[in-house]
Protein backbone atom coordinates (compact mmCIF):
# COMPACT_ATOMS: atom_id res chain seq x y z
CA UNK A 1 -51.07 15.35 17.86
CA UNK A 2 -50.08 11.92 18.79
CA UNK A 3 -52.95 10.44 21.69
CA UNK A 4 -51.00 9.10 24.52
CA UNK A 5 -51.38 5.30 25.24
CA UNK A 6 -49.74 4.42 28.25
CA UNK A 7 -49.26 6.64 31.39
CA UNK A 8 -46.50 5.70 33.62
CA UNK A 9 -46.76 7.04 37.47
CA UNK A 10 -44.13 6.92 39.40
CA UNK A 11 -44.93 8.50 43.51
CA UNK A 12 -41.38 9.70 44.35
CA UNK A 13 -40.40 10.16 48.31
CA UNK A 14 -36.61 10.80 49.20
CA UNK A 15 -35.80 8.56 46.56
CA UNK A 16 -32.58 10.62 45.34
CA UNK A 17 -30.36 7.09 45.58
CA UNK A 18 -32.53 5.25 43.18
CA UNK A 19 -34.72 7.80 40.84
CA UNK A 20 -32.10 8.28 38.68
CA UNK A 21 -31.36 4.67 37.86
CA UNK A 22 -35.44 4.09 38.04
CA UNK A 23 -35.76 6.77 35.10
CA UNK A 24 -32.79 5.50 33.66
CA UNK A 25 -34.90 2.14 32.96
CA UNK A 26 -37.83 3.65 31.64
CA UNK A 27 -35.63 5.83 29.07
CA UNK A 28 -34.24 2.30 27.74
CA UNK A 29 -37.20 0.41 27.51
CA UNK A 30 -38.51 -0.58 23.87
CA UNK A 31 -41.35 1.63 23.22
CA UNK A 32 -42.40 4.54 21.28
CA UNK A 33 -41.97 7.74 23.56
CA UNK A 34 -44.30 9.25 21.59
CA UNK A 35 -47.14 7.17 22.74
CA UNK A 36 -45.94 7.33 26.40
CA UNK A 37 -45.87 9.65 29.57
CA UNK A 38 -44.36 9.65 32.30
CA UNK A 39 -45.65 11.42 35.40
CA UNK A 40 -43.34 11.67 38.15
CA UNK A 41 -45.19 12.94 41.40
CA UNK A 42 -43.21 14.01 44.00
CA UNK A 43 -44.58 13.62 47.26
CA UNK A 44 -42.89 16.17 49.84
CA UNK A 45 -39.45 14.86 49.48
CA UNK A 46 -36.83 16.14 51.69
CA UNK A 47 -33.87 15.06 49.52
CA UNK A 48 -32.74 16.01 46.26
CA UNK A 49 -35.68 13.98 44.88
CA UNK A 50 -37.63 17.38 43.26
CA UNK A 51 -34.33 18.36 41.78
CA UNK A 52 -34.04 14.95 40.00
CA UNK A 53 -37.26 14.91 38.82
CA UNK A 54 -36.88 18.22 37.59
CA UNK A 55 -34.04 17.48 35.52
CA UNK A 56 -35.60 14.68 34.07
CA UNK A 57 -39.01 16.29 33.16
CA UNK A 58 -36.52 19.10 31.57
CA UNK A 59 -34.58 16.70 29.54
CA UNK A 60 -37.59 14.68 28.18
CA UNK A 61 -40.95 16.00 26.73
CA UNK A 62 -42.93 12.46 28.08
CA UNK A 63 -41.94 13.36 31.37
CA UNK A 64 -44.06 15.34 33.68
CA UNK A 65 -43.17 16.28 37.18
CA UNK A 66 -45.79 17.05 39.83
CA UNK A 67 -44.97 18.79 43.16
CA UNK A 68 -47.35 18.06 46.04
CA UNK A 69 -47.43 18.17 49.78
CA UNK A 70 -46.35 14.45 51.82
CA UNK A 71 -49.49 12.51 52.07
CA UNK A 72 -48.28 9.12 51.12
CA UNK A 73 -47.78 6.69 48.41
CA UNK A 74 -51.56 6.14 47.59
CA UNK A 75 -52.57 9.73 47.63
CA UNK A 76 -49.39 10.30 45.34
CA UNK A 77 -51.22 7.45 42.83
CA UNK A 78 -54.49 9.18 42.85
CA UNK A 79 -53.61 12.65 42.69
CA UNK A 80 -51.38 11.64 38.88
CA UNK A 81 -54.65 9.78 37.78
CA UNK A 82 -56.21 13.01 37.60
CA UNK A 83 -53.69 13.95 34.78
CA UNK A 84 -52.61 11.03 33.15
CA UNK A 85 -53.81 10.94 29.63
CA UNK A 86 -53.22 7.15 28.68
């Protein structure tokens, strides 16, 4: 098994217009996905945010979605450091 190097978080409230072109740029970028994760943490949203990130995490094996209750951006950070791997 292939040890993760980089862990990308990305807190996710009512995002729906812009997550999918956000996640769009991290699928492009030059870097080996095996050596990558992505951990999408979706913070209460009241859009079609959870869907989105569900879809992606689906799609893509380096990207992990986390459902939590709203309690802000920072909380959103902290609670993914407690999985991230790289």
């Amino acid at each position: 098994m292939v040890k993760v190097k980089l862990s990308m978080i990305v807190p996710v409230y009512n995002a729906e217009k812009y997550l999918g072109a956000c996640l769009e740029s991290v699928l492009v970028g030059k870097f080996d996905k095996e050596l990558v994760e992505v951990l999408l943490i979706d913070d209460g949203s009241t859009d079609r945010s959870s869907d989105i990130c569900d879809y992606y995490a689906k799609r893509y094996s380096f990207i992990e979605t986390y459902h939590i209750e709203n309690r802000g951006q920072s909380n959103a950070r902290n609670y993914a450091l407690e999985y991230a791997r790289g």
